[in-house]
C-alpha atoms as a PDB file:
ATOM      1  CA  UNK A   1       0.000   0.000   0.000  1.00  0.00           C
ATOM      2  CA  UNK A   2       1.380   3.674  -1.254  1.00  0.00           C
ATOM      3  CA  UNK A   3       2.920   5.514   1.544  1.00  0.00           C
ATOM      4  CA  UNK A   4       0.714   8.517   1.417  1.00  0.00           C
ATOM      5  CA  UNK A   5       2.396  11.135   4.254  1.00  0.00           C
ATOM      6  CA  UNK A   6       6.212  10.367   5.988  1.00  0.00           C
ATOM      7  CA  UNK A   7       6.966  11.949   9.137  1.00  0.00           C
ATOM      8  CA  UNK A   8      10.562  11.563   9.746  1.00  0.00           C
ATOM      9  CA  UNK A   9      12.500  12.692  13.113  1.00  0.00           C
ATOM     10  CA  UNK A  10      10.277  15.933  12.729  1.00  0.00           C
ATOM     11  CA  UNK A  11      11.034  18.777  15.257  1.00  0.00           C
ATOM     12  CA  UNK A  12       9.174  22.136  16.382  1.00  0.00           C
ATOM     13  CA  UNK A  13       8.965  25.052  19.120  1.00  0.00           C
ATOM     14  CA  UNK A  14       7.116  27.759  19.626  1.00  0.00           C
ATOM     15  CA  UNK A  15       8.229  30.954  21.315  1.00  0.00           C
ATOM     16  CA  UNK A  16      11.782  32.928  20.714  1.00  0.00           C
ATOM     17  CA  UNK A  17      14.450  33.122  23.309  1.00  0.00           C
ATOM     18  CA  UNK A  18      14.189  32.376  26.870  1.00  0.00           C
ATOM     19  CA  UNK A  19      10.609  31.681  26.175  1.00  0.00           C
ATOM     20  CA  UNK A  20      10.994  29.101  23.837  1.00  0.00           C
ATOM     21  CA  UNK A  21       9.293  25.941  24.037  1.00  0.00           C
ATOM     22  CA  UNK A  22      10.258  22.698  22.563  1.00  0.00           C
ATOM     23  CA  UNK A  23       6.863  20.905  21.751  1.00  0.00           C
ATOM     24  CA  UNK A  24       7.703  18.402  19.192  1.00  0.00           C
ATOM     25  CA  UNK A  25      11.135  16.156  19.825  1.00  0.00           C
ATOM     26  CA  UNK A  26      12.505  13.794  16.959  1.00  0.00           C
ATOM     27  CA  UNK A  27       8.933  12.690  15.996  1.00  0.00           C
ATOM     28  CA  UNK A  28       8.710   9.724  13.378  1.00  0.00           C
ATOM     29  CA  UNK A  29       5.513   7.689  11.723  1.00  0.00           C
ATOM     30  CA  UNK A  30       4.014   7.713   8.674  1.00  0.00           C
ATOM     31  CA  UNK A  31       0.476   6.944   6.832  1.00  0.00           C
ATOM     32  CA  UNK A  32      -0.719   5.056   3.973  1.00  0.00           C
ATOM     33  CA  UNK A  33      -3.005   5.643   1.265  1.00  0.00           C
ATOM     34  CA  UNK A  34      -6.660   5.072   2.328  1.00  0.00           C
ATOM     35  CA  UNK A  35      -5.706   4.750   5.970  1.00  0.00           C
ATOM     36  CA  UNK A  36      -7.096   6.240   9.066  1.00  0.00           C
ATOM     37  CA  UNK A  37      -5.050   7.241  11.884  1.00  0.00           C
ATOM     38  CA  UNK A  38      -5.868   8.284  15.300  1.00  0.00           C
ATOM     39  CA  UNK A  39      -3.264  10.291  17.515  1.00  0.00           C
ATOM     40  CA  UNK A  40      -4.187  10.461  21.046  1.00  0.00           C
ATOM     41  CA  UNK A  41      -1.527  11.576  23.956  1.00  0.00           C
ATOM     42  CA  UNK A  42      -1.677  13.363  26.763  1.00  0.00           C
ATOM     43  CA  UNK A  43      -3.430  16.797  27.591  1.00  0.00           C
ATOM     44  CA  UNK A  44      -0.548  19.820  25.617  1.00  0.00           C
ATOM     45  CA  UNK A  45       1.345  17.046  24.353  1.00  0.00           C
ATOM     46  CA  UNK A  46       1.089  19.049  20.765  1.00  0.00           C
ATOM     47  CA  UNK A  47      -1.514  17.207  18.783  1.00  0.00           C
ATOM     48  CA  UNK A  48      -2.472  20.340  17.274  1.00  0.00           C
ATOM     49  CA  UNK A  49       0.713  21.791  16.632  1.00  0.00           C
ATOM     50  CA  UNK A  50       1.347  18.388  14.999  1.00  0.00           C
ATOM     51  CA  UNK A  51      -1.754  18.822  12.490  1.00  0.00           C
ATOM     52  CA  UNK A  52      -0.037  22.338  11.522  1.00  0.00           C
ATOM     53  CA  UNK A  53       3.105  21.053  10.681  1.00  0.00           C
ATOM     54  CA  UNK A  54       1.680  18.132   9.054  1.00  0.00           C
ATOM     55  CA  UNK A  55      -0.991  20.949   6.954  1.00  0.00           C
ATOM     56  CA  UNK A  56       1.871  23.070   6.069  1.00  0.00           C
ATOM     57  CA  UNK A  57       0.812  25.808   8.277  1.00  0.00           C
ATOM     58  CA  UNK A  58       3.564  25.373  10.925  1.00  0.00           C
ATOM     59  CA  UNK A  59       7.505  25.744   9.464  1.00  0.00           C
ATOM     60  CA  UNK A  60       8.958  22.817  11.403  1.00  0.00           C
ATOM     61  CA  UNK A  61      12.402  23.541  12.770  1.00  0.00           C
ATOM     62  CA  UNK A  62      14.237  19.932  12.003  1.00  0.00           C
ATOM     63  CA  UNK A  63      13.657  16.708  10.499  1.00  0.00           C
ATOM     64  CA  UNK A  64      10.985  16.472   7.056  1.00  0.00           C
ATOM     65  CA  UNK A  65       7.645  16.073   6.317  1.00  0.00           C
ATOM     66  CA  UNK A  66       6.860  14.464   2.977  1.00  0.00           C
ATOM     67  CA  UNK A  67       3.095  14.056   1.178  1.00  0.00           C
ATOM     68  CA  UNK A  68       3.081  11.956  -2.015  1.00  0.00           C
ATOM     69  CA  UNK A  69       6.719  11.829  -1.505  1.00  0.00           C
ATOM     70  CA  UNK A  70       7.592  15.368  -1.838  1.00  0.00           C
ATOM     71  CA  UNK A  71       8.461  18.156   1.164  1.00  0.00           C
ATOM     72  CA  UNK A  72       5.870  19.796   2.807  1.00  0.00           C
ATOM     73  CA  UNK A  73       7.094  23.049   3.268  1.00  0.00           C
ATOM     74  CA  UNK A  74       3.842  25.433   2.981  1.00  0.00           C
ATOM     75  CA  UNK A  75       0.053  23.946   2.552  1.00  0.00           C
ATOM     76  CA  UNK A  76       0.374  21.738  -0.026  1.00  0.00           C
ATOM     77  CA  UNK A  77      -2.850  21.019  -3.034  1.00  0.00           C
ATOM     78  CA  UNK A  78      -3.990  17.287  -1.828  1.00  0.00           C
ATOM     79  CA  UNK A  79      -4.034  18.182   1.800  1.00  0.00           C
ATOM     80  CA  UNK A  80      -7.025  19.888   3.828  1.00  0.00           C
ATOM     81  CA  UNK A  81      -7.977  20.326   7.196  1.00  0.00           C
ATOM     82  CA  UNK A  82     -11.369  19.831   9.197  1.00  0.00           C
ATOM     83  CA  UNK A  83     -10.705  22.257  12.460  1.00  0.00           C
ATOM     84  CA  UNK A  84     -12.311  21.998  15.579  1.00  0.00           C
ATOM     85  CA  UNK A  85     -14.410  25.474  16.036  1.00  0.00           C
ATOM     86  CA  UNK A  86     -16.228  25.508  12.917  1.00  0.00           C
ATOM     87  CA  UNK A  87     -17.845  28.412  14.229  1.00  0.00           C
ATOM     88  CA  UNK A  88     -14.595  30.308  13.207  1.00  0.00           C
ATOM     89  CA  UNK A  89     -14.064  27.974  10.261  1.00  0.00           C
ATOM     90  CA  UNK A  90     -16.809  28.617   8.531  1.00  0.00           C
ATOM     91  CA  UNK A  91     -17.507  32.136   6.502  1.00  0.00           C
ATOM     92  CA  UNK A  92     -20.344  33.594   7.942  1.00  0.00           C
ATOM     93  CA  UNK A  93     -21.331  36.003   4.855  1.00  0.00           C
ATOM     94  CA  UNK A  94     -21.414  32.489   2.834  1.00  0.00           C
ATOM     95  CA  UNK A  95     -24.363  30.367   2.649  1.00  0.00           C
ATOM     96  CA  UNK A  96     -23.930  27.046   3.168  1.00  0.00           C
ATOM     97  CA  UNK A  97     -23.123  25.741  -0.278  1.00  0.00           C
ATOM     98  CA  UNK A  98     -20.273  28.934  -0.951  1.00  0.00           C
ATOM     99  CA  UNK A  99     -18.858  27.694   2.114  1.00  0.00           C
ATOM    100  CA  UNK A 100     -18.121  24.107   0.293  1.00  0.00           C
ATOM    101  CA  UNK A 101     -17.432  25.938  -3.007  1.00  0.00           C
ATOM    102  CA  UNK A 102     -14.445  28.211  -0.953  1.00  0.00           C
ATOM    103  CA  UNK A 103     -12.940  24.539  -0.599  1.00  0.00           C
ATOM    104  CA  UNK A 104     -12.345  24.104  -4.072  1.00  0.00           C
ATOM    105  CA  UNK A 105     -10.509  27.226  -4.979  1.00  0.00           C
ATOM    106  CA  UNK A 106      -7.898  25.171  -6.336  1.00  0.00           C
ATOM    107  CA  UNK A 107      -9.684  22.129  -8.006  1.00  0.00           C
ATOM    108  CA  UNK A 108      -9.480  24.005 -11.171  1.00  0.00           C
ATOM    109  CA  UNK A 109     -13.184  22.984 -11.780  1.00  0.00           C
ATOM    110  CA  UNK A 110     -15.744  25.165 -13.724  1.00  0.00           C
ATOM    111  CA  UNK A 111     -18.033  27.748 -11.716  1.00  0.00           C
ATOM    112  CA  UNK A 112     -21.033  24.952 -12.570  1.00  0.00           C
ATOM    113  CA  UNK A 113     -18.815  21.671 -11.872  1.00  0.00           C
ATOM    114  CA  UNK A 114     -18.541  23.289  -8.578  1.00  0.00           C
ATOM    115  CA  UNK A 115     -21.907  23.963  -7.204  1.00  0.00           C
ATOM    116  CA  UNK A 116     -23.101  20.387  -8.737  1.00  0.00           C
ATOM    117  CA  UNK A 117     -20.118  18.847  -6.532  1.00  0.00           C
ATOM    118  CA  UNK A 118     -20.935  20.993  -3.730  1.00  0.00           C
ATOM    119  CA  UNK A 119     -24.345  20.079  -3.547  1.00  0.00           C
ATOM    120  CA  UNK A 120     -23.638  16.612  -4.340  1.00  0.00           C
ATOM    121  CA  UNK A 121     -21.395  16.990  -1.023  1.00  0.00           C
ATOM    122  CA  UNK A 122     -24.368  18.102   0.938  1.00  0.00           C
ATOM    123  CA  UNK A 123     -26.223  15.527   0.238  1.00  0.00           C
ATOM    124  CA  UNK A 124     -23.601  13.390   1.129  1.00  0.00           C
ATOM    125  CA  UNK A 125     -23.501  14.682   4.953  1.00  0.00           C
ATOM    126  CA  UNK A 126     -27.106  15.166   4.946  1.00  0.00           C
ATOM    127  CA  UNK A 127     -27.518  18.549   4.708  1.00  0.00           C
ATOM    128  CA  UNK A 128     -29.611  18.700   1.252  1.00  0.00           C
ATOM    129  CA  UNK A 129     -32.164  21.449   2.101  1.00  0.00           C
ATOM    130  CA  UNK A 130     -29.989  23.550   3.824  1.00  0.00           C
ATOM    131  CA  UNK A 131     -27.360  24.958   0.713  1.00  0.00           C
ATOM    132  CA  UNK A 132     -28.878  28.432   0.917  1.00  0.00           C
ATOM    133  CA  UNK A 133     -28.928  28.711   4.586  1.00  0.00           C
ATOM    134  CA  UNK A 134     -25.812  30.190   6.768  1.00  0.00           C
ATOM    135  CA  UNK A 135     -23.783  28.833   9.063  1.00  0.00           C
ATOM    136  CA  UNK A 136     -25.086  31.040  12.231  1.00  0.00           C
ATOM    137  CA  UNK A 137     -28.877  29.505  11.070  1.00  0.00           C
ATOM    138  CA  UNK A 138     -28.084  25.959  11.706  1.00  0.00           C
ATOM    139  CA  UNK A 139     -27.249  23.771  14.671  1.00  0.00           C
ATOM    140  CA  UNK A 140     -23.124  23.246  15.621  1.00  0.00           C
ATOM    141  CA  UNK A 141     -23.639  19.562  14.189  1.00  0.00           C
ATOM    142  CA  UNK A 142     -24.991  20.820  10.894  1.00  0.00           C
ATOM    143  CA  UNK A 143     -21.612  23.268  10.921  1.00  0.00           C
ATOM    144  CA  UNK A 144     -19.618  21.128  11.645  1.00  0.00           C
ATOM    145  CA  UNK A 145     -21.268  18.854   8.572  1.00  0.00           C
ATOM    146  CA  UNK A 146     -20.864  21.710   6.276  1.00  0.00           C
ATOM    147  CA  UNK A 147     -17.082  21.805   7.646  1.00  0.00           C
ATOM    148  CA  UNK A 148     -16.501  18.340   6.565  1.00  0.00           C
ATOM    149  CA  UNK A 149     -18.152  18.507   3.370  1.00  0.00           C
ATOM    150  CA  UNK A 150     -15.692  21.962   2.400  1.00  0.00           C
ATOM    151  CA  UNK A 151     -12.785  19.439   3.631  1.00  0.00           C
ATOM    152  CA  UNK A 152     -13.583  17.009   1.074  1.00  0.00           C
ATOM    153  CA  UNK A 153     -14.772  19.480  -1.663  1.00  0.00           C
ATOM    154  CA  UNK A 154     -10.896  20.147  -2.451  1.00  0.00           C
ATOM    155  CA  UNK A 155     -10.629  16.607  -4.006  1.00  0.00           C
ATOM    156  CA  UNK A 156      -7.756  16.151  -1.670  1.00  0.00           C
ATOM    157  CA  UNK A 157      -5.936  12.943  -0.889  1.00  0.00           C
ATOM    158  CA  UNK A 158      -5.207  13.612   2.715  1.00  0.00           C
ATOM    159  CA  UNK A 159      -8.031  14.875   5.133  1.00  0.00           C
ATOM    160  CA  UNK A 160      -6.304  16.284   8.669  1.00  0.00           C
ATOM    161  CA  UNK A 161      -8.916  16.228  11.637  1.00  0.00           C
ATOM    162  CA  UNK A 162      -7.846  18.658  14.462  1.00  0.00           C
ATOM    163  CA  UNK A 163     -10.511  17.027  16.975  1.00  0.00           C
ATOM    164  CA  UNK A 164     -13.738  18.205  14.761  1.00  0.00           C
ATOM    165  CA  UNK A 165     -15.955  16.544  17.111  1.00  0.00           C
ATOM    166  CA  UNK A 166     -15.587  18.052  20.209  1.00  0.00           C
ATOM    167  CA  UNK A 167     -17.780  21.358  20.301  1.00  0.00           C
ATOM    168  CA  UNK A 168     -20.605  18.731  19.466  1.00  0.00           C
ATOM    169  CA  UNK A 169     -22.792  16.576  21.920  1.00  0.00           C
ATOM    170  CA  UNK A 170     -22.530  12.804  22.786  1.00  0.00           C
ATOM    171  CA  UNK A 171     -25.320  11.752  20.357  1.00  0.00           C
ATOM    172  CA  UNK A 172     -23.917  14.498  17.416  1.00  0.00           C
ATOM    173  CA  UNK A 173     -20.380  12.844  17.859  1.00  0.00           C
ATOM    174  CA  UNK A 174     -21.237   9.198  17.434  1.00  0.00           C
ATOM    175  CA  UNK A 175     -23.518  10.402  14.050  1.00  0.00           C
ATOM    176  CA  UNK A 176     -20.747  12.526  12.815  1.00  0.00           C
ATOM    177  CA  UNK A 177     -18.053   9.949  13.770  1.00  0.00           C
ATOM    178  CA  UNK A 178     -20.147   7.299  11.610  1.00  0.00           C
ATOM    179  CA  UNK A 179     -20.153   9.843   9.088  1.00  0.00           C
ATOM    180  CA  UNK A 180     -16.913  10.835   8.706  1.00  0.00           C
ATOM    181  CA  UNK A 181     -15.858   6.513   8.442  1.00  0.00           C
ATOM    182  CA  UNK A 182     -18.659   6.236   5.888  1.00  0.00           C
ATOM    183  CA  UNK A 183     -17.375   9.389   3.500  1.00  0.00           C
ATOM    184  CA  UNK A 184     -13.880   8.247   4.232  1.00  0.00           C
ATOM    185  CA  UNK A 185     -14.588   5.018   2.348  1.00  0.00           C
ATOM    186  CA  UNK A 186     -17.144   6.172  -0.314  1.00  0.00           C
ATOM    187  CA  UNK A 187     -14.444   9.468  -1.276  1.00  0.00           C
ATOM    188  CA  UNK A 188     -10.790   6.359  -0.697  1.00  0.00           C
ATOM    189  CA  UNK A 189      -9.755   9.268   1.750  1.00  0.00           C
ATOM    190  CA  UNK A 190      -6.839   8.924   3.921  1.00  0.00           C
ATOM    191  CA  UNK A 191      -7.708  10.765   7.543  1.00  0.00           C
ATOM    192  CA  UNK A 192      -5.552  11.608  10.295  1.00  0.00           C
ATOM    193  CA  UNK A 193      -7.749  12.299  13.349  1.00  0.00           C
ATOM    194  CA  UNK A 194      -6.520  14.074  16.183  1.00  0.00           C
ATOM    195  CA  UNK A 195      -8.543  13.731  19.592  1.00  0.00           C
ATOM    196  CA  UNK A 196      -8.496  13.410  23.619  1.00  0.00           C
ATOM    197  CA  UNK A 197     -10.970  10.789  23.422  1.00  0.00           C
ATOM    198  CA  UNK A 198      -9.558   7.602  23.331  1.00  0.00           C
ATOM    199  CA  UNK A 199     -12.807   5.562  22.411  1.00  0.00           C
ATOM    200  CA  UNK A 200     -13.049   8.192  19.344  1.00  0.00           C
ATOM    201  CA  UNK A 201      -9.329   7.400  18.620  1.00  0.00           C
ATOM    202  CA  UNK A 202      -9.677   3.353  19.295  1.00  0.00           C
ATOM    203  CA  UNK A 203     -13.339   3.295  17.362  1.00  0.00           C
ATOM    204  CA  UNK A 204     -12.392   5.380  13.910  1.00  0.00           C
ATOM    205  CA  UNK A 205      -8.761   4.140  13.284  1.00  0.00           C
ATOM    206  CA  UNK A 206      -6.763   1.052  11.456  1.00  0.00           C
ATOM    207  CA  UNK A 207      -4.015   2.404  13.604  1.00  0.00           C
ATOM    208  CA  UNK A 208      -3.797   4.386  17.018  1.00  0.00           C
ATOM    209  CA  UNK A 209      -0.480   6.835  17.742  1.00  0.00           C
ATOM    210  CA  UNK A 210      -0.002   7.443  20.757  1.00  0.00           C
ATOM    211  CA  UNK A 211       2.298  10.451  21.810  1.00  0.00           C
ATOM    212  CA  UNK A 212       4.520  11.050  24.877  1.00  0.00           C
ATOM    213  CA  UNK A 213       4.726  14.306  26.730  1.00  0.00           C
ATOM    214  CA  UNK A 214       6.824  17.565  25.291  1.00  0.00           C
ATOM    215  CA  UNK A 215       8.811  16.989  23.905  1.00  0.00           C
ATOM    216  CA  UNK A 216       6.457  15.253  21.820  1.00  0.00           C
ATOM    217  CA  UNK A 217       7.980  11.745  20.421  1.00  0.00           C
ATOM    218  CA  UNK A 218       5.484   8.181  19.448  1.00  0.00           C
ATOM    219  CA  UNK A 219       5.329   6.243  22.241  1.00  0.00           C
ATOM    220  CA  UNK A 220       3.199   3.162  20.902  1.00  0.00           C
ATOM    221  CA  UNK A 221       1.556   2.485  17.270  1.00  0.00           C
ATOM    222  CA  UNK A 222      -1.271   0.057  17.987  1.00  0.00           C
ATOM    223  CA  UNK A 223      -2.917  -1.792  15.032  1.00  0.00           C
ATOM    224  CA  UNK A 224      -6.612  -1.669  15.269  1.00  0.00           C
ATOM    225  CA  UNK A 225      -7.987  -4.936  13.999  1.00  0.00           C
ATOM    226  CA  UNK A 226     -11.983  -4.623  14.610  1.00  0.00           C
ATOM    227  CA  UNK A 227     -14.683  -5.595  12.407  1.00  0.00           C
ATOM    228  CA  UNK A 228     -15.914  -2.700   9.293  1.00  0.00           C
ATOM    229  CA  UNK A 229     -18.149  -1.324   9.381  1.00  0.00           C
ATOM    230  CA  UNK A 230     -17.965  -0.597  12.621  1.00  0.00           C
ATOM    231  CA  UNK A 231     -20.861   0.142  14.862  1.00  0.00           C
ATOM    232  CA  UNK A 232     -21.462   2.323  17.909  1.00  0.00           C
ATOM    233  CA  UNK A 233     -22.657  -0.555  19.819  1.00  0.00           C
ATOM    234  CA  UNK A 234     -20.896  -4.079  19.067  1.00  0.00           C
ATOM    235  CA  UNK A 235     -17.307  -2.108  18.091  1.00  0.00           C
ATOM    236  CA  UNK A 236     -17.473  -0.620  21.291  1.00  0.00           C
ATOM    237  CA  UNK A 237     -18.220  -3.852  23.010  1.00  0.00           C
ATOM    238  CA  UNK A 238     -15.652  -6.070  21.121  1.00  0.00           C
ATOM    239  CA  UNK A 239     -13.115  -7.462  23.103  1.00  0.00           C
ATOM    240  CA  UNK A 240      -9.998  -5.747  20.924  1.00  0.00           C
ATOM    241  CA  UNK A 241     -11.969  -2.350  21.741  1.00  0.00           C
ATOM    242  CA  UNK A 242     -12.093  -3.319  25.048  1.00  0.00           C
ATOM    243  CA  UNK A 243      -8.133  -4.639  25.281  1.00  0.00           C
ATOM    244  CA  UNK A 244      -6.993  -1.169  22.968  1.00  0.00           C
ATOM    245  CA  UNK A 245      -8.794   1.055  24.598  1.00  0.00           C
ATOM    246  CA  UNK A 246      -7.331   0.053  28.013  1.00  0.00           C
ATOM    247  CA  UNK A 247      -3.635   0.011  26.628  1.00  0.00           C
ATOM    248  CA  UNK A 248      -4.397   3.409  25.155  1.00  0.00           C
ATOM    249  CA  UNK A 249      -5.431   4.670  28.655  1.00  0.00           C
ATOM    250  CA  UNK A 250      -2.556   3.039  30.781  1.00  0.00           C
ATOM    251  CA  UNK A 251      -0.023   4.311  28.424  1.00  0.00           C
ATOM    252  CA  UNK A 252      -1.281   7.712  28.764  1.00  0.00           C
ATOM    253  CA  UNK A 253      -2.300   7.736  32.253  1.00  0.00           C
ATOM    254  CA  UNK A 254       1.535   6.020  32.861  1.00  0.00           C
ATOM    255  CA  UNK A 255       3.358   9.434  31.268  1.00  0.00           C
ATOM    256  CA  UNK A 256       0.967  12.009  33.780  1.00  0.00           C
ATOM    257  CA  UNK A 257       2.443   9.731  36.649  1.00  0.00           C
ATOM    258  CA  UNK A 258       6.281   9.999  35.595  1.00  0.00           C
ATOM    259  CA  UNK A 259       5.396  13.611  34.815  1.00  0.00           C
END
């Protein structure tokens, strides 16, 4: 299977002088093409500043990031990113359906192709109905649906998820988390999810990362090996859930006790 994104030895910190932080240490793992990978750690570990790096938006300060084999040294076309406030996100002078269109500023697509695709992407998340409403007239689920679709509007390879369910409630996050597997499949998108939750993490992934303290490094890659499709119910009462869920949580609750 094509190695889709290489992370190799990768350093960052934030800050200048004195006040200079060291977040990311000599980090290292890579993800293949039509994979989904969950990175859990503990609590300002850098998951986020991870996603950044990984989306071009952070200038690392050592080591490489490569998508489709090539440095990523500003935000590269194949690579998009679902944030977590999709209140700030979104563009609240856009209706619903511009919002998706914005994603595909550079698909090259005609004016036409794009509002076909973009409602076609609606539809997909559930939202046909809504293209001519705004953002600020729909719920944070429906937002956060509209996010999504704009992620996978840009026809990227690579879809980055800086923990997009977590403004939501319980019942929005297990749709949404459905969701997201289902479109992942239907669109061959590779995902790399970034969450606190472990049961998110252990539930959407083939593979779990999970991350030391600063400076950040992998601590354990954990195959996930459940049944697909997977199902809020049975997945979560498997006995691999069960068995990866607790080695998630002892290996991060073991790092806050050395801390």
């Amino acid at each position: 299977m094509e190695t889709l994104l290489e992370v190799d030895g990768m350093t960052k910190s934030l800050g200048e002088g004195a006040a200079r932080l060291v977040i990311i240490g000599g980090l290292s793992f890579s993800a293949r093409a039509g994979e989904f990978v969950s990175v859990a750690g503990p609590s300002g570990c850098g998951k986020t500043t991870l996603l950044m790096c990984l989306a071009g938006l952070y200038a690392i300060d050592g080591g490489a990031v490569r998508f489709e084999g090539r440095a990523v040294t500003e935000p590269p076309p194949g690579i998009s990113v679902v944030f977590q406030d999709y209140s700030r996100s979104l563009l609240p002078w856009k209706s619903n359906l511009d919002n998706v269109i914005f994603g595909m500023k550079r698909t090259g697509l005609a004016e036409a192709d794009k509002r076909t695709r973009a409602g076609e992407l609606l539809l997909a998340v559930g939202l046909q109905g809504y293209e001519g409403h705004y953002p600020w007239q729909v719920s944070g689920g429906m937002q956060q649906r509209v996010a999504i679709a704009r992620g996978l509007a840009a026809q990227s390879r690579l879809l980055l998820l800086d923990e997009p369910l977590a403004a939501v409630d319980a019942q929005t996050r297990a749709e949404l988390q459905d969701l997201l597997l289902d479109l992942a499949r239907r669109f061959n998108q590779t995902c790399v999810l970034v969450t606190h939750d472990v049961d998110e993490a252990v539930y959407m992934a083939d593979r779990v990362i999970v991350l030391t303290r600063r400076p950040t490094r992998v601590l354990a890659e954990l195959e996930v090996e459940l049944p697909k499709p997977r199902d809020q119910l049975a997945t979560r009462e498997h006995p691999t859930f069960l068995r990866l869920r607790h080695e998630v949580v002892t290996l991060i609750r073991s790092m806050r006790q050395n801390a």
